[in-house]
PDB file of N, CA and C in Angstrom:
ATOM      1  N   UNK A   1     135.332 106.485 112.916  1.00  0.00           N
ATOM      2  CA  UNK A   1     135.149 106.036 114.279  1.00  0.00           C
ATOM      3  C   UNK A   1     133.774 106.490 114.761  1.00  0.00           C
ATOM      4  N   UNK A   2     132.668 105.382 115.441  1.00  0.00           N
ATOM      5  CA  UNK A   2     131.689 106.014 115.866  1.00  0.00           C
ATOM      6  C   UNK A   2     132.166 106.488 117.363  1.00  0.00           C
ATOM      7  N   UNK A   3     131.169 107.014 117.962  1.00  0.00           N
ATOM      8  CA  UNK A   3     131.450 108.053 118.700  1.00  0.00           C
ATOM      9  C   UNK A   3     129.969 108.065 119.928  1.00  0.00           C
ATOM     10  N   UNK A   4     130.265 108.326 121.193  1.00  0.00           N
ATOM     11  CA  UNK A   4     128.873 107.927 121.513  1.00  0.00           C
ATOM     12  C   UNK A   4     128.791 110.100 122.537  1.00  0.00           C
ATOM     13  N   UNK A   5     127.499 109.928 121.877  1.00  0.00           N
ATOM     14  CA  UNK A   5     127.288 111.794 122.754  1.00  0.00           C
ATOM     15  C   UNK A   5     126.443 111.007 123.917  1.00  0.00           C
ATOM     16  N   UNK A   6     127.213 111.516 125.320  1.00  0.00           N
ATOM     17  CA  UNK A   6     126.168 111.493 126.340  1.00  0.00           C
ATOM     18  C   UNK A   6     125.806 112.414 127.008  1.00  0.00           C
ATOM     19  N   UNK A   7     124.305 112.677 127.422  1.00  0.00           N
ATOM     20  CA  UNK A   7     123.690 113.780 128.068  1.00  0.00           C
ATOM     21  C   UNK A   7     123.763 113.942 129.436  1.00  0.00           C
ATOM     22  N   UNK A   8     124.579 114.819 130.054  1.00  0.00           N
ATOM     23  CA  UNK A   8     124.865 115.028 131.771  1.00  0.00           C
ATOM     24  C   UNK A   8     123.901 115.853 132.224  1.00  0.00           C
ATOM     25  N   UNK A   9     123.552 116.664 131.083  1.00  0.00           N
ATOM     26  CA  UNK A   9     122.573 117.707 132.055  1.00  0.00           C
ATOM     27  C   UNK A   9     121.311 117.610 131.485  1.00  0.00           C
ATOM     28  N   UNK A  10     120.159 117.807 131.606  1.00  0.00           N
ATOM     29  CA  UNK A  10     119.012 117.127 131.161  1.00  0.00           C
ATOM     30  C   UNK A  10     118.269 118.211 131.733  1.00  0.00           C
ATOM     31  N   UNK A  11     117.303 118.863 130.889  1.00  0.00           N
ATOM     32  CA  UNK A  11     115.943 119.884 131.020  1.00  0.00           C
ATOM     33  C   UNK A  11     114.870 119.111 131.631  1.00  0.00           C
ATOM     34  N   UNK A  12     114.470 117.849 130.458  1.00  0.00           N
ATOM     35  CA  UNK A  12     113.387 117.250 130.625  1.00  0.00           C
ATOM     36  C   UNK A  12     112.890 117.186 131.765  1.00  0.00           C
ATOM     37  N   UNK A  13     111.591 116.133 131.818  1.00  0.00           N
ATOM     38  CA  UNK A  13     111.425 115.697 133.000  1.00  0.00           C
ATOM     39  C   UNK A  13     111.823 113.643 133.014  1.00  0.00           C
ATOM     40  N   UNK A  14     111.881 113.993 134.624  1.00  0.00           N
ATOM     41  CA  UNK A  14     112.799 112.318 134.557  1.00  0.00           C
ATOM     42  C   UNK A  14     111.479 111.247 135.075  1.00  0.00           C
ATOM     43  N   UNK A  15     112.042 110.057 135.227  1.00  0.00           N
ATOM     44  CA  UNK A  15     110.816 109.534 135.903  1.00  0.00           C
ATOM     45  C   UNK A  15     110.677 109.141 136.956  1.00  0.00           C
ATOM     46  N   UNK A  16     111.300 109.752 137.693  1.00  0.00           N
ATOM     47  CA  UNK A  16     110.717 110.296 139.367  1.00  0.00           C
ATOM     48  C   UNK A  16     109.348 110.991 139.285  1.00  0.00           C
ATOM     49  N   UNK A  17     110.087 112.497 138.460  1.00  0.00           N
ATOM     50  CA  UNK A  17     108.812 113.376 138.424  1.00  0.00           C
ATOM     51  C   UNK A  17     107.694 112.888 137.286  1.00  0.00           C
ATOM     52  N   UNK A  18     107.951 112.471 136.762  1.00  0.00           N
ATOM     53  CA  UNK A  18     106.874 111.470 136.155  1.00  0.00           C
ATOM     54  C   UNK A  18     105.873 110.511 136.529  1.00  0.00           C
ATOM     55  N   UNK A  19     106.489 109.932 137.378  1.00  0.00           N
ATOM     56  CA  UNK A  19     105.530 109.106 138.720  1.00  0.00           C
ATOM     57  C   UNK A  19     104.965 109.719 139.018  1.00  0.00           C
ATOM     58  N   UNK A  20     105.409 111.110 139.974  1.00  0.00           N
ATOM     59  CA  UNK A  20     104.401 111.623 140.940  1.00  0.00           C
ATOM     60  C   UNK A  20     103.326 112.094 140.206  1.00  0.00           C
ATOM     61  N   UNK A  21     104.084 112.611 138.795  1.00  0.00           N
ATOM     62  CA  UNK A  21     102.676 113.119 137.972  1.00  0.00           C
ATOM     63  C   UNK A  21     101.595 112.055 137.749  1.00  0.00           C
ATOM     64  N   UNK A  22     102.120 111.252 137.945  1.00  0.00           N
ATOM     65  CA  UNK A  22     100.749 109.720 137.655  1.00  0.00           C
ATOM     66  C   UNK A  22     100.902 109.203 136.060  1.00  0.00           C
ATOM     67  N   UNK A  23     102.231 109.878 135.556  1.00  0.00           N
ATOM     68  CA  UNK A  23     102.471 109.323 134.158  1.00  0.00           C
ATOM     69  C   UNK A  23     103.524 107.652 133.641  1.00  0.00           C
ATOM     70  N   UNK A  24     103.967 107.713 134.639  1.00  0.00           N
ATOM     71  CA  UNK A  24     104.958 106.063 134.664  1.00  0.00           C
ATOM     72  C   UNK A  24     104.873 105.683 136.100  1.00  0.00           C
ATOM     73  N   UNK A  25     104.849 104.473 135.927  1.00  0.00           N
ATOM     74  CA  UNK A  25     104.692 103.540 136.783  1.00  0.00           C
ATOM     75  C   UNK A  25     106.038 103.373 137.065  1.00  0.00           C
ATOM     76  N   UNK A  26     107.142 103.859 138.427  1.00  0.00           N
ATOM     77  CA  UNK A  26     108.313 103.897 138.288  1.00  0.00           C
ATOM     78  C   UNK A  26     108.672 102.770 139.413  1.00  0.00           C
ATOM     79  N   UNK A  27     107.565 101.916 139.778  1.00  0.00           N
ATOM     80  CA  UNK A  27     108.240  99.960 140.329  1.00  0.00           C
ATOM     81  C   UNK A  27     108.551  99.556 139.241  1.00  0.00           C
ATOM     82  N   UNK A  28     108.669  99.786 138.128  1.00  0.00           N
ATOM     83  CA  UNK A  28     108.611  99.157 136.618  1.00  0.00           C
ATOM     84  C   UNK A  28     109.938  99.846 136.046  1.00  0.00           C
ATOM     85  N   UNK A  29     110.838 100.755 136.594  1.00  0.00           N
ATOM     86  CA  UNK A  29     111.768 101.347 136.093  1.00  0.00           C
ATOM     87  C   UNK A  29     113.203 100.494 135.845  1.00  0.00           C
ATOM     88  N   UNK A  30     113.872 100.774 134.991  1.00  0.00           N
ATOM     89  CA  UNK A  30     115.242  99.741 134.936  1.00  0.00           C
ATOM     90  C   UNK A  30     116.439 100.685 135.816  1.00  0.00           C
ATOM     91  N   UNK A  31     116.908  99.534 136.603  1.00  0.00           N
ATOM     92  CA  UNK A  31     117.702  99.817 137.925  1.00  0.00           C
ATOM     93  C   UNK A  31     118.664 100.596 137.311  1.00  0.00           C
ATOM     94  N   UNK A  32     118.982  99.406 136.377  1.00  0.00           N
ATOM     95  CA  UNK A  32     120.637  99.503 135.473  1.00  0.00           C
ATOM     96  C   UNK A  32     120.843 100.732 134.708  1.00  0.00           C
ATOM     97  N   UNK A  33     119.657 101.070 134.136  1.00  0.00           N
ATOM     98  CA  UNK A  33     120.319 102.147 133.822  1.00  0.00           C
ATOM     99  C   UNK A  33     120.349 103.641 134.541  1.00  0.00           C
ATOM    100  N   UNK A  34     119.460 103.841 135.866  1.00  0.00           N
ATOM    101  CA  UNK A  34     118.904 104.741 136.604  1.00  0.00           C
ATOM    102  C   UNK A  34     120.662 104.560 137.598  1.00  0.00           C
ATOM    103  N   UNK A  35     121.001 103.288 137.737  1.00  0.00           N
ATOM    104  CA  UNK A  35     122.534 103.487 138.608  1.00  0.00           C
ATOM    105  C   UNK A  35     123.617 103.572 137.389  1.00  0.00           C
ATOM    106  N   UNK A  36     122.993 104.110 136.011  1.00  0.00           N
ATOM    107  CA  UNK A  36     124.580 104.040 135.170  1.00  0.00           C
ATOM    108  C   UNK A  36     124.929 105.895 134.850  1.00  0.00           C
ATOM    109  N   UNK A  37     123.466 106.459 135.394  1.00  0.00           N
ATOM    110  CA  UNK A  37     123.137 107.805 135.380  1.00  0.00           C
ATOM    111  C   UNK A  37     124.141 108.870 135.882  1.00  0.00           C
ATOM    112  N   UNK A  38     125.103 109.531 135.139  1.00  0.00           N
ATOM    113  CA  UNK A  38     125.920 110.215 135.675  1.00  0.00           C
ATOM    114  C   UNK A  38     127.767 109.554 135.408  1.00  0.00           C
ATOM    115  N   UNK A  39     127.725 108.267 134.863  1.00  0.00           N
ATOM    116  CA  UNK A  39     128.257 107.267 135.124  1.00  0.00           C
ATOM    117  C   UNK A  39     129.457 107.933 133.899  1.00  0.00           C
ATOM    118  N   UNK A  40     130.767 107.964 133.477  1.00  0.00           N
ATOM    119  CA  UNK A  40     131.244 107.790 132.518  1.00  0.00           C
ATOM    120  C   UNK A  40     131.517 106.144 132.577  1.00  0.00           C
ATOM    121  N   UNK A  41     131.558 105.656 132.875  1.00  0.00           N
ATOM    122  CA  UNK A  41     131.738 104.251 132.405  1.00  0.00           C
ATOM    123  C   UNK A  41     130.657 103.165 131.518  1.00  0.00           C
ATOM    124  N   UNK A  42     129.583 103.776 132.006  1.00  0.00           N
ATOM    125  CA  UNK A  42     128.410 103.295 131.668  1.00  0.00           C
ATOM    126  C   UNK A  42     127.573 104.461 130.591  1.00  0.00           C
ATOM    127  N   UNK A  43     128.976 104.657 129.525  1.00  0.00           N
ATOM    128  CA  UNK A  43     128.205 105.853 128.060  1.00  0.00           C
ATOM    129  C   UNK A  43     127.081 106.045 127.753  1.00  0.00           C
ATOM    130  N   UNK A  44     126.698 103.805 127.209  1.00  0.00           N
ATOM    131  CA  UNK A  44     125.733 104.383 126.270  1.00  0.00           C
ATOM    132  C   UNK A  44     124.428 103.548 127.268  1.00  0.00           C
ATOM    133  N   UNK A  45     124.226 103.711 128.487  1.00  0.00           N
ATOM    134  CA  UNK A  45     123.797 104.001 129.645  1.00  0.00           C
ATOM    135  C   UNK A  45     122.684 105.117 129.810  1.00  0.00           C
ATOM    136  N   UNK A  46     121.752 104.885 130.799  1.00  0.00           N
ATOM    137  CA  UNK A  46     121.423 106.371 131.039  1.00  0.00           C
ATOM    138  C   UNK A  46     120.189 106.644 130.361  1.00  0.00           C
ATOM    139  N   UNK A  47     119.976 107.995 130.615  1.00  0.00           N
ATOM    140  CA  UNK A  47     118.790 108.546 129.756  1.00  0.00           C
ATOM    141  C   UNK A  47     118.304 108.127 128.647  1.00  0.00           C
ATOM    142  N   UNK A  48     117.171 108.075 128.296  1.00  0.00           N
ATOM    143  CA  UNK A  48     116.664 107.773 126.592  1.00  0.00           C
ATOM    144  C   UNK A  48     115.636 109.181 126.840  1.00  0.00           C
ATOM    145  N   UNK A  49     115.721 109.579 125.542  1.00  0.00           N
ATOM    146  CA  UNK A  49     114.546 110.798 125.329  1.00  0.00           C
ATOM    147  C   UNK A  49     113.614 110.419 124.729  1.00  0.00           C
ATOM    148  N   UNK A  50     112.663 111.118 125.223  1.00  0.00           N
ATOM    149  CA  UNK A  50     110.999 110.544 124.940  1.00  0.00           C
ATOM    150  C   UNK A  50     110.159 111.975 125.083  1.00  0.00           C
ATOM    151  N   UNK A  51     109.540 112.094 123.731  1.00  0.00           N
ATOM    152  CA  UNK A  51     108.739 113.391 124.311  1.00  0.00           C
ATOM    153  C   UNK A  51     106.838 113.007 124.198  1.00  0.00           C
ATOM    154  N   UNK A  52     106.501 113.730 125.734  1.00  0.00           N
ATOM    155  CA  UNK A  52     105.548 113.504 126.235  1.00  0.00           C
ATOM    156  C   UNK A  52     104.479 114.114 125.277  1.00  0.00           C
ATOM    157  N   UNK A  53     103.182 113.847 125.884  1.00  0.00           N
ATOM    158  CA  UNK A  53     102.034 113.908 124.807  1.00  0.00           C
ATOM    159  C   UNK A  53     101.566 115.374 124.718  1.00  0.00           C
ATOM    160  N   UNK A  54     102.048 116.998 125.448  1.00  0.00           N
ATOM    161  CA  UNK A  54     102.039 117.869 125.553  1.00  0.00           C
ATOM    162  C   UNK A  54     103.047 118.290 124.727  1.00  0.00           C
ATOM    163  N   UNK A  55     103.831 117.606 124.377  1.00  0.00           N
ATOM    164  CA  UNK A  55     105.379 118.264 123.626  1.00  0.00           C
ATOM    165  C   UNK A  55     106.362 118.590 124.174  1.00  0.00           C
ATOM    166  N   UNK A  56     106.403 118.414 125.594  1.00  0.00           N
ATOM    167  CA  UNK A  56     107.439 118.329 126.454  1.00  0.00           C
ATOM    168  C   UNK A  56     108.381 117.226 126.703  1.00  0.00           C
ATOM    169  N   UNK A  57     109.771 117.592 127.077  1.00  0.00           N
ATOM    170  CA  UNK A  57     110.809 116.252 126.661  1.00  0.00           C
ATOM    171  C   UNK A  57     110.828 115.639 128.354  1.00  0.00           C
ATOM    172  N   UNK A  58     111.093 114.598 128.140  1.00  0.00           N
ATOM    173  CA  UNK A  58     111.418 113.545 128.860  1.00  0.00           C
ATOM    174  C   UNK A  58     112.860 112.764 128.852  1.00  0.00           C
ATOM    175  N   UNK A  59     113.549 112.837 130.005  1.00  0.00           N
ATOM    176  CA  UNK A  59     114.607 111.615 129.668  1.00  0.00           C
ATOM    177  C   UNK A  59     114.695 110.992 130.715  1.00  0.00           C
ATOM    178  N   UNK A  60     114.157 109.518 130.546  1.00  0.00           N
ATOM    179  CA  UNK A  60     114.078 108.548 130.854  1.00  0.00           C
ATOM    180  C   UNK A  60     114.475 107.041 131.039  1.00  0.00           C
ATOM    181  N   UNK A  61     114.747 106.008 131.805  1.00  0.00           N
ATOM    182  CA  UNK A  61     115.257 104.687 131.143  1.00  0.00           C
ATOM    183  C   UNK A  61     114.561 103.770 130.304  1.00  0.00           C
ATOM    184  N   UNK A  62     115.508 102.809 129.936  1.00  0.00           N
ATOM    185  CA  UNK A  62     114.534 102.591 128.586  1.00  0.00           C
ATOM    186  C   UNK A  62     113.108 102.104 129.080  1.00  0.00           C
ATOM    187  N   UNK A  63     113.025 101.603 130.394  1.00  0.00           N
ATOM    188  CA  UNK A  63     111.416 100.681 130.465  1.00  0.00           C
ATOM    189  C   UNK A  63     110.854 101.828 130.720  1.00  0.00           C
ATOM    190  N   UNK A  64     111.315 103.336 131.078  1.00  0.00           N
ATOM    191  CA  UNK A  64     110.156 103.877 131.592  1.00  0.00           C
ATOM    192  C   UNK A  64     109.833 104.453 130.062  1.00  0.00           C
ATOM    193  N   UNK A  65     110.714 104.716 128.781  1.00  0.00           N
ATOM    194  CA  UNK A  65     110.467 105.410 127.767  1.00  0.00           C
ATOM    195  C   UNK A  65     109.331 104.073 127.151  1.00  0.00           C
ATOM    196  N   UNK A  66     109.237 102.885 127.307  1.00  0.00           N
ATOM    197  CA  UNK A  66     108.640 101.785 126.597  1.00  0.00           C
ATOM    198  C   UNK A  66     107.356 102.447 127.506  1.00  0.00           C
ATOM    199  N   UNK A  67     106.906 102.727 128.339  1.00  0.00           N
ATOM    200  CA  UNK A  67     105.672 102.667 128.625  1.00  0.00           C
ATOM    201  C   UNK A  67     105.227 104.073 128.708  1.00  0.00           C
ATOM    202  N   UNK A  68     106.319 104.909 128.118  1.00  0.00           N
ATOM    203  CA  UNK A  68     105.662 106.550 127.298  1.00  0.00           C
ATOM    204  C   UNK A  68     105.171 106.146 126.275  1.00  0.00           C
ATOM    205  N   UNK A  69     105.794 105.542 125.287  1.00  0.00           N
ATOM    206  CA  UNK A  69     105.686 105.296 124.218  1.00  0.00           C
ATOM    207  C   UNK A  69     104.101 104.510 123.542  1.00  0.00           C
ATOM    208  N   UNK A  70     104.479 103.225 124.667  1.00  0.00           N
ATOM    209  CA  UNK A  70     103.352 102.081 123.960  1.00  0.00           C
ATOM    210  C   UNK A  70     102.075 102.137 125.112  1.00  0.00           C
ATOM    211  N   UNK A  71     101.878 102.673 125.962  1.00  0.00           N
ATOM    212  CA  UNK A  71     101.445 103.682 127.093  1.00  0.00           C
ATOM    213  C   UNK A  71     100.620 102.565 128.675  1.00  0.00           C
ATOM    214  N   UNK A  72     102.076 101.590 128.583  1.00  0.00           N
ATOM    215  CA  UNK A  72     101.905 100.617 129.576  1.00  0.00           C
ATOM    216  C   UNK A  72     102.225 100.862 130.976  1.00  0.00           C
ATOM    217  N   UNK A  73     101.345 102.007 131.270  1.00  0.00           N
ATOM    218  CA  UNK A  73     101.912 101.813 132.861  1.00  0.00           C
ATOM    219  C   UNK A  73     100.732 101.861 133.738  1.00  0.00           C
TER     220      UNK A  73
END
């Protein structure tokens, strides 16, 4: 049986505080998964981890991890 782990409590930084840092562009953020946040209904929902260019973690939704990543914001 697969099995899905979801993360409730989160170190990282999110992308709120990511915005203000001037690192994501968060008008560009996905709604759906920022309202599935906290959600048991919405498992595999939620955070994606992304670690930033300092080595610090991030968890993020997926559009804001697409523009950590491919560095579109």
């Amino acid at each position: 049986m697969l099995g899905v782990i979801r993360i409730t409590r989160v170190s990282g930084k999110g992308c709120e505080e990511l915005g203000r840092m001037g690192l994501l562009d968060t008008s560009r953020c996905c709604k759906i998964c920022h309202s599935a946040d906290g959600r048991a209904p919405a498992a595999t929902l939620g955070p994606c981890h992304a670690t930033l260019p300092d080595g610090g973690d991030a968890f993020v939704c997926c559009a804001g991890k697409k523009q950590l990543l491919f560095g579109s914001h």
